[in-house]
N, C-alpha and C. Protein backbone atom coordinates (compact mmCIF):
# COMPACT_ATOMS: atom_id res chain seq x y z
N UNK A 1 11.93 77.38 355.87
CA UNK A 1 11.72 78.67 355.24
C UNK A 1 10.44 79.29 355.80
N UNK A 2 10.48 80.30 355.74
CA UNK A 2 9.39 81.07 356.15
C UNK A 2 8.00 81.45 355.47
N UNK A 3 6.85 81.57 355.87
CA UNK A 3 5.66 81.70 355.02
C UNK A 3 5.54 83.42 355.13
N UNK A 4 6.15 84.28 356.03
CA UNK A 4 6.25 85.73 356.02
C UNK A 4 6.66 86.24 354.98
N UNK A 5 5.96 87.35 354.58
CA UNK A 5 6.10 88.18 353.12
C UNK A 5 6.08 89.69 353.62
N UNK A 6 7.27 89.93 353.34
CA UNK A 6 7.10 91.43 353.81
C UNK A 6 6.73 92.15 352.12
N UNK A 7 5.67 93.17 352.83
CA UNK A 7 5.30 94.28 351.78
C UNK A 7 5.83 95.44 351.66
N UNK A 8 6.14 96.13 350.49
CA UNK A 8 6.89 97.40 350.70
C UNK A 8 6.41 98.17 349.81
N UNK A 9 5.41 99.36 350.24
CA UNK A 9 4.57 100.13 349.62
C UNK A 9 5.32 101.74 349.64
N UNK A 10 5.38 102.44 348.31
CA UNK A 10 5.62 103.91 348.10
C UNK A 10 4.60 104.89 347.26
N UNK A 11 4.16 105.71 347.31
CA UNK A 11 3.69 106.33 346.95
C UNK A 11 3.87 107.97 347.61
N UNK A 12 3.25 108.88 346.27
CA UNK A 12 3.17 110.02 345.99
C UNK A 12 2.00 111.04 346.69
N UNK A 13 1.97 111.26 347.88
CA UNK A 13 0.84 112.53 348.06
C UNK A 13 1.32 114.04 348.23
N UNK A 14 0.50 114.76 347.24
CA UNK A 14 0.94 116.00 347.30
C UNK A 14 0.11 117.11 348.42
N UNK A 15 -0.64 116.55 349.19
CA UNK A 15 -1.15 116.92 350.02
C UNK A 15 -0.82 117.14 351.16
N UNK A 16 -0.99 118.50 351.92
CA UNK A 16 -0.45 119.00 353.26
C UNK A 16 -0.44 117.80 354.39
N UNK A 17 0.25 117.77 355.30
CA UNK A 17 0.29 116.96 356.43
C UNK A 17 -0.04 117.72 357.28
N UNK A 18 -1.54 118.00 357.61
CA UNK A 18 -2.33 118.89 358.63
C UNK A 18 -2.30 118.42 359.97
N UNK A 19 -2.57 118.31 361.06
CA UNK A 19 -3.43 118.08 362.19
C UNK A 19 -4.75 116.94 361.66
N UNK A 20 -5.50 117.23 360.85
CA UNK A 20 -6.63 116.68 360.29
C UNK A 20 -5.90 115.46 359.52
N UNK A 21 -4.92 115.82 358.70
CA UNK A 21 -4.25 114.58 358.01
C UNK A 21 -4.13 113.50 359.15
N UNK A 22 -2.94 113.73 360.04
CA UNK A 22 -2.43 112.66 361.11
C UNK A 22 -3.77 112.40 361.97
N UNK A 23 -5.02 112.84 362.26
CA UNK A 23 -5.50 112.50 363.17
C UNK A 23 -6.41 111.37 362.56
N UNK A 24 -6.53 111.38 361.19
CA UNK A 24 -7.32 110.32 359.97
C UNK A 24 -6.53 109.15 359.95
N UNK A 25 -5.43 109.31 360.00
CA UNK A 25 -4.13 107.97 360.03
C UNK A 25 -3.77 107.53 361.10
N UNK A 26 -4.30 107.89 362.42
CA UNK A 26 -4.47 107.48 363.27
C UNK A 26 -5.46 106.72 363.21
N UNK A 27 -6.54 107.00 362.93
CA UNK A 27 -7.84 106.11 362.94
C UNK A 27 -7.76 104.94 362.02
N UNK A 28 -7.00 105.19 360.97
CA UNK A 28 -6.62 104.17 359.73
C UNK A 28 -5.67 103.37 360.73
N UNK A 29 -4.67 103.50 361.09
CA UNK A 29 -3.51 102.50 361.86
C UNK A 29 -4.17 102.16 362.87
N UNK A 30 -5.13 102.38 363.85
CA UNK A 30 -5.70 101.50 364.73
C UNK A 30 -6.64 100.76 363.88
N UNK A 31 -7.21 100.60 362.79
CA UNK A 31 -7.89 99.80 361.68
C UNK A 31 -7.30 98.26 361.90
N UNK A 32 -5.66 99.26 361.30
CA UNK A 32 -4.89 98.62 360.17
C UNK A 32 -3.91 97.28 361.81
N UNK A 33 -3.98 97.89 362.65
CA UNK A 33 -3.22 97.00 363.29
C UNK A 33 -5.07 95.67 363.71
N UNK A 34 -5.46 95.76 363.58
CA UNK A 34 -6.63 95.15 363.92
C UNK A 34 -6.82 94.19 362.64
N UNK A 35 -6.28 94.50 361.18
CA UNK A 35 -6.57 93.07 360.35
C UNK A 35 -5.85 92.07 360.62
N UNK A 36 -6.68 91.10 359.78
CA UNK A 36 -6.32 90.07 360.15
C UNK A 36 -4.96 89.73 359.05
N UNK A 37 -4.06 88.64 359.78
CA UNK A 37 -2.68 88.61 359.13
C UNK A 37 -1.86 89.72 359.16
N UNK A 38 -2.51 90.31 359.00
CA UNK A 38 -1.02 91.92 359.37
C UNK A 38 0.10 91.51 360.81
N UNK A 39 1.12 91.52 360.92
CA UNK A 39 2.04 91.34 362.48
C UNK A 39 2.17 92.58 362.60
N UNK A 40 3.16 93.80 361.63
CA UNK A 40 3.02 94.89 361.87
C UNK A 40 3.31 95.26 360.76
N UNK A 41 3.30 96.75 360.93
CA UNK A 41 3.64 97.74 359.88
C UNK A 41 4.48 99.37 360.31
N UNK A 42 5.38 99.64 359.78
CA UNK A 42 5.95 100.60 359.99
C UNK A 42 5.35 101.80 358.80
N UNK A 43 5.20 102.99 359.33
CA UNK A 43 4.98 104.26 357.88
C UNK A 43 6.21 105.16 358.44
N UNK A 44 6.35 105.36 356.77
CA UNK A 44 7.49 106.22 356.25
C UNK A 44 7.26 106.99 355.47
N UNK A 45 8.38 108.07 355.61
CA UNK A 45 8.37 109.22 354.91
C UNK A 45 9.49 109.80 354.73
N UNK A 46 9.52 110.64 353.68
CA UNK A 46 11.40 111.17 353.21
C UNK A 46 10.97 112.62 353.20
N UNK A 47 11.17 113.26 354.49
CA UNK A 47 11.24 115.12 354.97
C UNK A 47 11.73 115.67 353.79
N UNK A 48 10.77 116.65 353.15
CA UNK A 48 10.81 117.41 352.24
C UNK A 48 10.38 116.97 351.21
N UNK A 49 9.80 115.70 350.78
CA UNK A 49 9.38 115.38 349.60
C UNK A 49 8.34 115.05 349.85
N UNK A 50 7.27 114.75 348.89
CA UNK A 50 5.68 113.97 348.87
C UNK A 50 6.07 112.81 348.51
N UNK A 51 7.00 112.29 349.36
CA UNK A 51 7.20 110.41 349.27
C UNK A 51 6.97 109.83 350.70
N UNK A 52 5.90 109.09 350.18
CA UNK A 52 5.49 108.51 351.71
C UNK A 52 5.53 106.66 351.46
N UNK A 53 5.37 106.18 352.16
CA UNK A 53 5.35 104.77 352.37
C UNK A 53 5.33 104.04 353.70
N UNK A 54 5.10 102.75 353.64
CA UNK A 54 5.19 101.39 354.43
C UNK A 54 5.57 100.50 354.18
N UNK A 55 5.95 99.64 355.58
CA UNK A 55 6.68 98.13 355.14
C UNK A 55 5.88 97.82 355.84
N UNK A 56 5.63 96.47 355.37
CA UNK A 56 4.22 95.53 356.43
C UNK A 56 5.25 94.36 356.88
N UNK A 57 4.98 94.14 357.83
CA UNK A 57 5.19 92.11 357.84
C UNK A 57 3.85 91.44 357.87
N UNK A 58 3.73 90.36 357.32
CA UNK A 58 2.11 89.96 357.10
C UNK A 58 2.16 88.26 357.27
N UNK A 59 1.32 87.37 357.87
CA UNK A 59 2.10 85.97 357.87
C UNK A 59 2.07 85.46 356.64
N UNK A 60 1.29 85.09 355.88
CA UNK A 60 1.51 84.66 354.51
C UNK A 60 1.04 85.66 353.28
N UNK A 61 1.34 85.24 351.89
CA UNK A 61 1.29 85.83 351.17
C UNK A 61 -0.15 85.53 350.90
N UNK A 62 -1.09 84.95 351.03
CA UNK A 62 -2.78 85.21 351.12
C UNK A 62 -2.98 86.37 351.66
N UNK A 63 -3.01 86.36 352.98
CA UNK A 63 -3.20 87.89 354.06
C UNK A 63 -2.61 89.12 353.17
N UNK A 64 -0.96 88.76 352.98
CA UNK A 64 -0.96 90.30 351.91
C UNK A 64 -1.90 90.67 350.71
N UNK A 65 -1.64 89.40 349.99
CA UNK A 65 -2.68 89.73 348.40
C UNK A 65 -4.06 90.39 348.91
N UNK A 66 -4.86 90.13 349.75
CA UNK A 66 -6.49 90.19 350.16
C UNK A 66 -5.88 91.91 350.72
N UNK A 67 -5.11 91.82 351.40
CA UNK A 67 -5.06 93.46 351.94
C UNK A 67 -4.09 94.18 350.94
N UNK A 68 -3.69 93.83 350.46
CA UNK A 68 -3.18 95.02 349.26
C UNK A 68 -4.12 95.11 347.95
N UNK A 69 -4.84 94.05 347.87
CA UNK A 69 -5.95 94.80 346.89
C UNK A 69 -6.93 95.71 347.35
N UNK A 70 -7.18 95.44 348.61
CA UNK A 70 -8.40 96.43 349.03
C UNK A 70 -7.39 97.44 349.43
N UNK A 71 -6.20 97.67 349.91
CA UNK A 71 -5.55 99.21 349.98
C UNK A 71 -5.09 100.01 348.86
N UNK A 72 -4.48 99.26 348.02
CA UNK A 72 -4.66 99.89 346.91
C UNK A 72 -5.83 100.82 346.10
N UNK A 73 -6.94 99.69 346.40
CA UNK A 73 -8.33 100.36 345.92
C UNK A 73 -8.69 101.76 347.04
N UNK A 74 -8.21 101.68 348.11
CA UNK A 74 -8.78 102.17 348.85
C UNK A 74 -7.48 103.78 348.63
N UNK A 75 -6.46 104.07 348.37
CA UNK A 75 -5.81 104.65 348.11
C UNK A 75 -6.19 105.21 346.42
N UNK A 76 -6.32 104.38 345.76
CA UNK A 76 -7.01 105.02 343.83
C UNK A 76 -8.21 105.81 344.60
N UNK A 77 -9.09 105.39 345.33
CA UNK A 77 -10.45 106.37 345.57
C UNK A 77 -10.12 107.41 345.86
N UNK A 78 -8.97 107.94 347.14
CA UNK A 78 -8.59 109.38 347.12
C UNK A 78 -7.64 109.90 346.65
N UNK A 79 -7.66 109.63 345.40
CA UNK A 79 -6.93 110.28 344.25
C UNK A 79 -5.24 109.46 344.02
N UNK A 80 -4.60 108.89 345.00
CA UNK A 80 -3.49 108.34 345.20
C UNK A 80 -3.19 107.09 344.33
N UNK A 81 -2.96 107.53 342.84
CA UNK A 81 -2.44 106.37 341.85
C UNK A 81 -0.57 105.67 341.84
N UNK A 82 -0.14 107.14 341.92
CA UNK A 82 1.23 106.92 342.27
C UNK A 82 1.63 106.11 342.91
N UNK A 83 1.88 104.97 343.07
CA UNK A 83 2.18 103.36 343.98
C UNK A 83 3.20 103.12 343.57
N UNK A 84 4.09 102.35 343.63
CA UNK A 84 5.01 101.23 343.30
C UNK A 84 5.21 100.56 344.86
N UNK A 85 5.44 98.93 344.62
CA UNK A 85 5.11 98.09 345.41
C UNK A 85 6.20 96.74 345.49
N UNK A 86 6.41 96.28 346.24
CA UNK A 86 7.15 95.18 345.82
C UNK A 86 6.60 94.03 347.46
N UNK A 87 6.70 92.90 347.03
CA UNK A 87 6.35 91.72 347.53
C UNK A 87 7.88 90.98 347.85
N UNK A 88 8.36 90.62 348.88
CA UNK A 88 9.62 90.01 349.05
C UNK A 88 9.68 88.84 350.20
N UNK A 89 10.36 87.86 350.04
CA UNK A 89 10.58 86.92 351.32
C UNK A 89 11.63 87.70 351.38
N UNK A 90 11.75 86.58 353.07
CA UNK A 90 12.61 86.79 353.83
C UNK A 90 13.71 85.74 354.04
N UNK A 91 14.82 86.26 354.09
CA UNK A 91 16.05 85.52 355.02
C UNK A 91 15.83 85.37 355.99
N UNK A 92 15.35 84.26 356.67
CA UNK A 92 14.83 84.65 358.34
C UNK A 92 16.57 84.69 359.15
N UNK A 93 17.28 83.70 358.59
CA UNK A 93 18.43 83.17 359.48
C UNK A 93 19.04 84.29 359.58
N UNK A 94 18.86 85.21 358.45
CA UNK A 94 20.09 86.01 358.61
C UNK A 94 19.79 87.93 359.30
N UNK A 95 17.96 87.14 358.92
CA UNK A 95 17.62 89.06 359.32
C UNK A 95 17.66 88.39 361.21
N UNK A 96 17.38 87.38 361.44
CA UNK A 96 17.69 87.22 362.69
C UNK A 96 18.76 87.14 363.51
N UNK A 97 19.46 87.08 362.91
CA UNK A 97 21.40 87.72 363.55
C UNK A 97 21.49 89.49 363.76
N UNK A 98 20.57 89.69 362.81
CA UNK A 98 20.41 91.59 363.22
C UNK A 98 19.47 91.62 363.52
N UNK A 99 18.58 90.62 364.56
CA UNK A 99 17.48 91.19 365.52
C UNK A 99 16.44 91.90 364.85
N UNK A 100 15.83 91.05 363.25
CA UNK A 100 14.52 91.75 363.21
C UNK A 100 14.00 91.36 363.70
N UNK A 101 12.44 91.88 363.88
CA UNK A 101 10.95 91.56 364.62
C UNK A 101 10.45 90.68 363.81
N UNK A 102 10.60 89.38 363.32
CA UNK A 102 10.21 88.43 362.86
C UNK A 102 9.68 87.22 363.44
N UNK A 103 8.77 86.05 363.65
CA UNK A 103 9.22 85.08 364.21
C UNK A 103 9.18 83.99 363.44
């Protein structure tokens, strides 16, 4: 079985997606690919709504807990309470017959 925990983060910003927005989340995702335990992370978004989110892959569930408390915190500071979150293993055998990025 696997010690990988994928994270799956949603939240609410009602705030414009400027030039200034994406060029800040750029600087955040070259951060964010630089912690430690993170493998990767995909960001998402649903066109036309203020629903944004990510899925992480992270190697164990230590590495997630330590970085989702400090993102969380770090998301409540600019105003962003709206979260819901979920913590999940993985099927490795079977997400690996459909070729996820897992190892």
């Amino acid at each position: 079985m696997s010690t990988q925990k994928i994270w799956d983060l949603h939240l609410k910003y009602d705030g414009p997606v400027t030039q200034e927005f994406m060029d800040g989340n750029k600087q955040l995702a070259a951060s964010i690919a630089e912690e430690e335990g993170i493998i990767w992370k995909i960001w998402t978004y649903e066109e036309g709504t203020n629903h944004y989110g990510s899925t992480y892959l992270f190697k164990n569930l230590d590495y997630l807990e330590k970085y989702r408390e400090m993102h969380v915190k770090r998301l409540n500071a600019i105003g962003i309470t709206d979260i819901t979150d979920y913590i999940f293993d993985i099927f490795e055998d079977l997400s690996k017959i459909d070729n996820a990025p897992i190892g």
